[in-house]
PDB file of N, CA and C in Angstrom:
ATOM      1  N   UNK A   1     175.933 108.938   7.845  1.00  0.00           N
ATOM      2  CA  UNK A   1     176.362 107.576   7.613  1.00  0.00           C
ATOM      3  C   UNK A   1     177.873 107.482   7.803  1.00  0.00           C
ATOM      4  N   UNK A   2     178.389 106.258   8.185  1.00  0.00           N
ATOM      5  CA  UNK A   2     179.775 106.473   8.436  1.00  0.00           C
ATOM      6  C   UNK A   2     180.588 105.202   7.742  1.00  0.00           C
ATOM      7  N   UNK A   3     181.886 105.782   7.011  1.00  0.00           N
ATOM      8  CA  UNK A   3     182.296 105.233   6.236  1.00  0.00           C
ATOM      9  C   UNK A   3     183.413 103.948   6.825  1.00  0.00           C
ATOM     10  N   UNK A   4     183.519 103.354   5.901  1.00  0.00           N
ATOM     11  CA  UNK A   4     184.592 101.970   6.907  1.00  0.00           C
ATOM     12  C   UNK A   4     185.880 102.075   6.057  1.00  0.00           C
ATOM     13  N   UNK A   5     186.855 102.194   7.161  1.00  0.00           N
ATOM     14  CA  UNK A   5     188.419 101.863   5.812  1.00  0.00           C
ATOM     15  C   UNK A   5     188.901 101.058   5.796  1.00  0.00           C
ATOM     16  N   UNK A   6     189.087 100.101   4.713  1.00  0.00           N
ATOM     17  CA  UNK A   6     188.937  98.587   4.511  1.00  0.00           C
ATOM     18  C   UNK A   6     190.621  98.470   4.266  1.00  0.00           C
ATOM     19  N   UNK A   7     191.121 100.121   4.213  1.00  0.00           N
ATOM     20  CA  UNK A   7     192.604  99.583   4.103  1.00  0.00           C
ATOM     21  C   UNK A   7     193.465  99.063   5.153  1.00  0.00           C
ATOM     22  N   UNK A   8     192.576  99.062   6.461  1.00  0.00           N
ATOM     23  CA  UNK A   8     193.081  98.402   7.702  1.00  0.00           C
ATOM     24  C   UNK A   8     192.914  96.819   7.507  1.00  0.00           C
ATOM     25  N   UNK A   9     192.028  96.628   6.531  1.00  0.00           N
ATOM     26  CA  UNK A   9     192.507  94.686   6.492  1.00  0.00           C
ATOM     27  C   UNK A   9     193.284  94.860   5.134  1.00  0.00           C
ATOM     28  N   UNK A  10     194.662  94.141   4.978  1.00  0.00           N
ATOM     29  CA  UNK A  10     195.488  93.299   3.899  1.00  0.00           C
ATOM     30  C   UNK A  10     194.576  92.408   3.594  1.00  0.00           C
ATOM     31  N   UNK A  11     194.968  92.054   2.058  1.00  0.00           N
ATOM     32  CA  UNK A  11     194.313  91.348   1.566  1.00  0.00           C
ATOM     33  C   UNK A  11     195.090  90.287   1.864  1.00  0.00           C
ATOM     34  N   UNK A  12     194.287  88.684   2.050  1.00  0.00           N
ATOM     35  CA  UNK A  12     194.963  87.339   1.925  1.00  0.00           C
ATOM     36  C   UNK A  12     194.950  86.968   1.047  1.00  0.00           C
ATOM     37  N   UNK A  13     196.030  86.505   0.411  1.00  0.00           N
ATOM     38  CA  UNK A  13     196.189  85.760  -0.498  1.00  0.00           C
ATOM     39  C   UNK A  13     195.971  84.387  -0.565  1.00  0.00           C
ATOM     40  N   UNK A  14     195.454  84.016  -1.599  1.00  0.00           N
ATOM     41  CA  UNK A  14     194.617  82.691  -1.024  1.00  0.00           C
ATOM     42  C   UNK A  14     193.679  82.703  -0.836  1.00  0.00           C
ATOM     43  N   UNK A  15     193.107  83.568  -0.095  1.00  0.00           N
ATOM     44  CA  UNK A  15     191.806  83.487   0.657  1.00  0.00           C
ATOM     45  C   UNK A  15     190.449  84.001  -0.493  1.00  0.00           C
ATOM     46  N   UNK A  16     189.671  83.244  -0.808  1.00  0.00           N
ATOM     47  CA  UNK A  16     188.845  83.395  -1.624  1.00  0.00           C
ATOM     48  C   UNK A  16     187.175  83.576  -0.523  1.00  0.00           C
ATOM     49  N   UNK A  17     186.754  84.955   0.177  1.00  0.00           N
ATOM     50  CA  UNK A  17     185.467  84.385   0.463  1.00  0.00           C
ATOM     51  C   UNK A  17     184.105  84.038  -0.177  1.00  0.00           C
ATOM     52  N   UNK A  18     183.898  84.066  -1.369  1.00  0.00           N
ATOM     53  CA  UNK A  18     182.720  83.163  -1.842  1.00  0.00           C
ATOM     54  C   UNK A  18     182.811  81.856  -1.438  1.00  0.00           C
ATOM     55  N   UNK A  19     184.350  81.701  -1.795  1.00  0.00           N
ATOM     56  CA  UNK A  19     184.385  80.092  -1.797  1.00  0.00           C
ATOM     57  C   UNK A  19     184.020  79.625  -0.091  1.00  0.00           C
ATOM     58  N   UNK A  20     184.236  80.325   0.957  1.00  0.00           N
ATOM     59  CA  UNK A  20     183.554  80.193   2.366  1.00  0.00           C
ATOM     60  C   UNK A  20     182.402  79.982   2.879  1.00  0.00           C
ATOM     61  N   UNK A  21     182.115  81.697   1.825  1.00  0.00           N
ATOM     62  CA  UNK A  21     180.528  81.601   2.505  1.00  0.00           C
ATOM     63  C   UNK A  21     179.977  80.206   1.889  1.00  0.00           C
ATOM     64  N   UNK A  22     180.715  80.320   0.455  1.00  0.00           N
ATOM     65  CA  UNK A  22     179.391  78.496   0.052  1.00  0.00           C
ATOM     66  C   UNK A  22     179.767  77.467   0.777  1.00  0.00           C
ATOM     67  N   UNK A  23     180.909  77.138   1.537  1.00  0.00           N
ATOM     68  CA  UNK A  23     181.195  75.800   2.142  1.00  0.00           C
ATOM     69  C   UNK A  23     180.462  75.840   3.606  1.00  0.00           C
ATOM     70  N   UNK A  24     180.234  77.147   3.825  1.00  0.00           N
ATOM     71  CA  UNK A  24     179.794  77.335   5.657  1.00  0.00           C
ATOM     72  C   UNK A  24     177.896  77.178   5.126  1.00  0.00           C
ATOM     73  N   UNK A  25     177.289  77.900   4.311  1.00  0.00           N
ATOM     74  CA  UNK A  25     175.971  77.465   3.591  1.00  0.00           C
ATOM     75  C   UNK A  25     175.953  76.504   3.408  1.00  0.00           C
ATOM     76  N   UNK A  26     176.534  75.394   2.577  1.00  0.00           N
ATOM     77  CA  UNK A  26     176.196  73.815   2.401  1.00  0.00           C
ATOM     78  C   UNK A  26     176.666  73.170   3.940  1.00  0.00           C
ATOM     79  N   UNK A  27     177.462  74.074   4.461  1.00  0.00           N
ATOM     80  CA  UNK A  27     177.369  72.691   6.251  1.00  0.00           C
ATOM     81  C   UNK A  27     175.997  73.223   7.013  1.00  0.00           C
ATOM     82  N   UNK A  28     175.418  74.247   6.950  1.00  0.00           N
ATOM     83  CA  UNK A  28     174.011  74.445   7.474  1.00  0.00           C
ATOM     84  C   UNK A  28     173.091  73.820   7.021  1.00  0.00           C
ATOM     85  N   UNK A  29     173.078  73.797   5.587  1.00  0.00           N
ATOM     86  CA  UNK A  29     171.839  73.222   4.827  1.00  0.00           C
ATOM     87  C   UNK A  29     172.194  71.583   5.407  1.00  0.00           C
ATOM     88  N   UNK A  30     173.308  70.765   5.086  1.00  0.00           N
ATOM     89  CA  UNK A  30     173.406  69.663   5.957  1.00  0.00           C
ATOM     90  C   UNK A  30     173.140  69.386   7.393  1.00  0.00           C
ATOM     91  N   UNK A  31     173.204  70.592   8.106  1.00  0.00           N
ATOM     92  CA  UNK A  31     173.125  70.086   9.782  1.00  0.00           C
ATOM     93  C   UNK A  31     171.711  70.707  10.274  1.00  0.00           C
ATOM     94  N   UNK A  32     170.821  71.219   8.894  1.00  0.00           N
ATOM     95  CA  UNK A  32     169.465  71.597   8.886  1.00  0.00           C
ATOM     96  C   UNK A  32     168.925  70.655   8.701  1.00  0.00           C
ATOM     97  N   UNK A  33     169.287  69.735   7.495  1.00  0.00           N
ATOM     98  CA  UNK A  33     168.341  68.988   6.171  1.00  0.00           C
ATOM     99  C   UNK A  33     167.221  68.254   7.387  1.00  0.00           C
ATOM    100  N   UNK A  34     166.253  68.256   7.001  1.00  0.00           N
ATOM    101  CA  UNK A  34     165.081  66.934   8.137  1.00  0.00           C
ATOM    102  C   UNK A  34     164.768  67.944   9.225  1.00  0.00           C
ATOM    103  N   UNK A  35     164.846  69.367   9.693  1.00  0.00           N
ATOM    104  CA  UNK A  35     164.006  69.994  10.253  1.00  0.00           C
ATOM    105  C   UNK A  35     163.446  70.913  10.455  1.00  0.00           C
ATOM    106  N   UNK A  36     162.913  70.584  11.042  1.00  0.00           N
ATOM    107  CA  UNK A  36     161.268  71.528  11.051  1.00  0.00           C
ATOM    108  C   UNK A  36     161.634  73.273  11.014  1.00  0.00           C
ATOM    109  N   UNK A  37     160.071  73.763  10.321  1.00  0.00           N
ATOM    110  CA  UNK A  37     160.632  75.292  10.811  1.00  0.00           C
ATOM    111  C   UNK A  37     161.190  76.012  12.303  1.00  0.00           C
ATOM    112  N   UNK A  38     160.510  75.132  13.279  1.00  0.00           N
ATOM    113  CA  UNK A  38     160.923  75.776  14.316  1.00  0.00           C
ATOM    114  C   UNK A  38     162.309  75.483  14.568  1.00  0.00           C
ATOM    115  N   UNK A  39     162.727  74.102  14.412  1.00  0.00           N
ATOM    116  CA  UNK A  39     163.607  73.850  14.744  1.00  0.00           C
ATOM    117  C   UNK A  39     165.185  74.153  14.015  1.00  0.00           C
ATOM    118  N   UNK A  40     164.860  74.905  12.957  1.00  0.00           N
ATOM    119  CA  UNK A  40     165.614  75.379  12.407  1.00  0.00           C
ATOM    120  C   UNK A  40     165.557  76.976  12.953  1.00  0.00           C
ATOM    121  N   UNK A  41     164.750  77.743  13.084  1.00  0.00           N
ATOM    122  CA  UNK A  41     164.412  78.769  14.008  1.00  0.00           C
ATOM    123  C   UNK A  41     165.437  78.565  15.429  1.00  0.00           C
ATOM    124  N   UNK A  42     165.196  77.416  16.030  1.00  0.00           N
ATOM    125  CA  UNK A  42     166.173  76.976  17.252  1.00  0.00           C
ATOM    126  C   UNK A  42     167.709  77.169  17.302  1.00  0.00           C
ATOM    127  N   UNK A  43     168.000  76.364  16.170  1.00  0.00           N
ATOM    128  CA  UNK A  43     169.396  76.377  15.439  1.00  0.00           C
ATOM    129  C   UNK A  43     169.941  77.434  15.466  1.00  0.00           C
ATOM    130  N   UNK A  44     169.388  78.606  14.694  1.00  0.00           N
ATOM    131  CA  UNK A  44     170.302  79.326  14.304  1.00  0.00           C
ATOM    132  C   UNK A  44     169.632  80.698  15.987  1.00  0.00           C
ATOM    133  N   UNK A  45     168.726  80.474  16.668  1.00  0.00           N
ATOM    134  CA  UNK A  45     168.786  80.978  18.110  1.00  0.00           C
ATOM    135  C   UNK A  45     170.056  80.995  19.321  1.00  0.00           C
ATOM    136  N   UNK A  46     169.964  79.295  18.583  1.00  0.00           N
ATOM    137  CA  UNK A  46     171.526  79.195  19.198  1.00  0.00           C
ATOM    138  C   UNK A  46     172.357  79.071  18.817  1.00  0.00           C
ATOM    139  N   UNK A  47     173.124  79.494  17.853  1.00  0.00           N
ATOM    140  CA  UNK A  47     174.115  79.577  17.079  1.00  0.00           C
ATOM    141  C   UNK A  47     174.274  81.313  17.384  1.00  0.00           C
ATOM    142  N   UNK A  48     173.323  81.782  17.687  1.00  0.00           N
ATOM    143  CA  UNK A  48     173.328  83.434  18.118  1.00  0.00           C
ATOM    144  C   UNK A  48     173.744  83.647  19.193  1.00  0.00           C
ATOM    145  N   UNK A  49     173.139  83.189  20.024  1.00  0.00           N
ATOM    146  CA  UNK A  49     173.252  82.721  21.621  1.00  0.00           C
ATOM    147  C   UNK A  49     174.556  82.351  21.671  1.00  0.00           C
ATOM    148  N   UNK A  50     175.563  81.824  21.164  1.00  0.00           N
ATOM    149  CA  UNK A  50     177.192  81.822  21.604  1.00  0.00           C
ATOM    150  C   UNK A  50     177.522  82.081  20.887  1.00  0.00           C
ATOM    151  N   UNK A  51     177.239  82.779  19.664  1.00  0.00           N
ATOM    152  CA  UNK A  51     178.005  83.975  19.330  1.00  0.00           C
ATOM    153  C   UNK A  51     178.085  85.167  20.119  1.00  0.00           C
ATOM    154  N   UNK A  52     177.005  85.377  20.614  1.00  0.00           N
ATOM    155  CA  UNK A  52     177.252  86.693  21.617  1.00  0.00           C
ATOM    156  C   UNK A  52     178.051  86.447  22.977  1.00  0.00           C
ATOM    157  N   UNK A  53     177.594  84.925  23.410  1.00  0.00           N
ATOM    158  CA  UNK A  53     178.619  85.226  24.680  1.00  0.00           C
ATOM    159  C   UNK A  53     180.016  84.803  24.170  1.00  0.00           C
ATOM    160  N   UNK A  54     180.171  84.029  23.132  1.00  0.00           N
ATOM    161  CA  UNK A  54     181.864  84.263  22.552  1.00  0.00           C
ATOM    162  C   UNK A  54     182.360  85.739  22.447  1.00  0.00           C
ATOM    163  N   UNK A  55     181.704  86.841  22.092  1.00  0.00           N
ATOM    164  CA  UNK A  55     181.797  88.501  21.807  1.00  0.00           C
ATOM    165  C   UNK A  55     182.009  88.600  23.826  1.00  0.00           C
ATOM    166  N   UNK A  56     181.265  88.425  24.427  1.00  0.00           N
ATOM    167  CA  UNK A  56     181.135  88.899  25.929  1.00  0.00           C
ATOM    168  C   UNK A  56     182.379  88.155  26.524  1.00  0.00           C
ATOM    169  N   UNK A  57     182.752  87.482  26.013  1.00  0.00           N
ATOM    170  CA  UNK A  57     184.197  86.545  26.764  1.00  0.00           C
ATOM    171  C   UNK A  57     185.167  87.527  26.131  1.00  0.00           C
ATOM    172  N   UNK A  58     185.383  87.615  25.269  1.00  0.00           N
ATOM    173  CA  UNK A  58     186.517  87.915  24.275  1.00  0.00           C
ATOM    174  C   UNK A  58     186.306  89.499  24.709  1.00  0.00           C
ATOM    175  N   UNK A  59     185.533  90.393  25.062  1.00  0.00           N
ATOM    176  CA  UNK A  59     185.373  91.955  25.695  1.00  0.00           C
ATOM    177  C   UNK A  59     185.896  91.590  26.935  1.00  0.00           C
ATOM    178  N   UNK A  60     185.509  90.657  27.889  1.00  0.00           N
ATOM    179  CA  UNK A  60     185.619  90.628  29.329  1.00  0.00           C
ATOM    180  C   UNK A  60     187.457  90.701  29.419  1.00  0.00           C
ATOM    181  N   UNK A  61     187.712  89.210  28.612  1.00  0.00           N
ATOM    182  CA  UNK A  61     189.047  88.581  28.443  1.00  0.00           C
ATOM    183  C   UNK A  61     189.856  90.447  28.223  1.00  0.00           C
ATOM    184  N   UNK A  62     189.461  90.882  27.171  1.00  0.00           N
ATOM    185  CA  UNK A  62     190.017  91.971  26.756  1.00  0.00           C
ATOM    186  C   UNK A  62     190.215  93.100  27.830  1.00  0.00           C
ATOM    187  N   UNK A  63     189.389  93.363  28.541  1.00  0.00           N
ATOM    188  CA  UNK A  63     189.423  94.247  29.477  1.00  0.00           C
ATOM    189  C   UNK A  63     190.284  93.665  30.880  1.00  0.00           C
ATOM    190  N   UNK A  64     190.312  92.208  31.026  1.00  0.00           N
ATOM    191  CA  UNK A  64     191.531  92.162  31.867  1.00  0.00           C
ATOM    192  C   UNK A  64     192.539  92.290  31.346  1.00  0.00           C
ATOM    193  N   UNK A  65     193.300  92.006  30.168  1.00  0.00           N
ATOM    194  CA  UNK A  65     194.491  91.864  29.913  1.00  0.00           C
ATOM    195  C   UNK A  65     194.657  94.135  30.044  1.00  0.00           C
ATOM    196  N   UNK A  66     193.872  94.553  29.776  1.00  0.00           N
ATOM    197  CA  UNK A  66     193.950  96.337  29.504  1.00  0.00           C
ATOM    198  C   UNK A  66     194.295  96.814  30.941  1.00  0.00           C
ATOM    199  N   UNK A  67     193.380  95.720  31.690  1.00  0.00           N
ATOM    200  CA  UNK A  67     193.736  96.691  33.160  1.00  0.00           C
ATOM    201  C   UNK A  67     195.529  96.093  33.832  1.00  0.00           C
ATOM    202  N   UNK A  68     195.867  94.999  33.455  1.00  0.00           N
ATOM    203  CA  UNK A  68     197.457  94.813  33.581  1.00  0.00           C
ATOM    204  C   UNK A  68     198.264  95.767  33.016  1.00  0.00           C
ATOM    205  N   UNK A  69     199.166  95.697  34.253  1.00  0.00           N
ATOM    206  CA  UNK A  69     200.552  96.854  33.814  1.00  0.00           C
ATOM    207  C   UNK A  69     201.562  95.830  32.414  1.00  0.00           C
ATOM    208  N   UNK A  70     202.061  96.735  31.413  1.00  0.00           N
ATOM    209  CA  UNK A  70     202.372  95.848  30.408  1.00  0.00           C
ATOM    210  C   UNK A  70     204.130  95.752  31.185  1.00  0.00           C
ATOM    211  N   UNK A  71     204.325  94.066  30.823  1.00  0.00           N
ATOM    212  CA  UNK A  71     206.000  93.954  31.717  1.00  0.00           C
ATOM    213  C   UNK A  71     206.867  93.442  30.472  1.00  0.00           C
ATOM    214  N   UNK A  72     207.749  93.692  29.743  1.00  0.00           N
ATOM    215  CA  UNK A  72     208.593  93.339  29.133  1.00  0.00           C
ATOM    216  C   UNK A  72     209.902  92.599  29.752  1.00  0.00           C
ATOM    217  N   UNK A  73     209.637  91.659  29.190  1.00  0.00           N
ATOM    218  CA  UNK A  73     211.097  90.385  29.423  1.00  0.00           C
ATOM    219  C   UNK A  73     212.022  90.059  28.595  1.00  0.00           C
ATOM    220  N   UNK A  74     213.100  89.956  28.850  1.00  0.00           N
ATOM    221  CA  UNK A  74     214.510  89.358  27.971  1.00  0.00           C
ATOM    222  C   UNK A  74     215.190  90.395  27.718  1.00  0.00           C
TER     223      UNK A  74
END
């Protein structure tokens, strides 16, 4: 099993995530409320569906900026 070191994220100050996850849960349950199982099945299909190609942009994006020579200015 492999361990994670959480001392690579600072903590924010301010930043409370319960208080997130419940505000991002009550905007689903609102942009759910009135449908169906499938169609809530749909929802969150696609809510998956560009999450992954947001991940495949943001790798692609990443791998061009890696293959540029780095140029310093000023």
């Amino acid at each position: 099993m492999t361990t994670f070191d959480w001392s690579n994220f600072p903590v924010i100050p301010g930043f409370d995530a319960l208080q997130v996850k419940a505000e991002v849960q009550a905007g689903i349950l609102r942009e759910t409320e009135g449908m169906t199982d499938e169609e809530v099945r749909e929802y969150f299909r696609k809510g998956s569906e560009e999450l992954r190609n947001e991940g495949e942009q943001y790798r692609t994006n990443r791998a061009k900026l890696a293959s540029k020579p780095l140029t310093l200015t000023g």
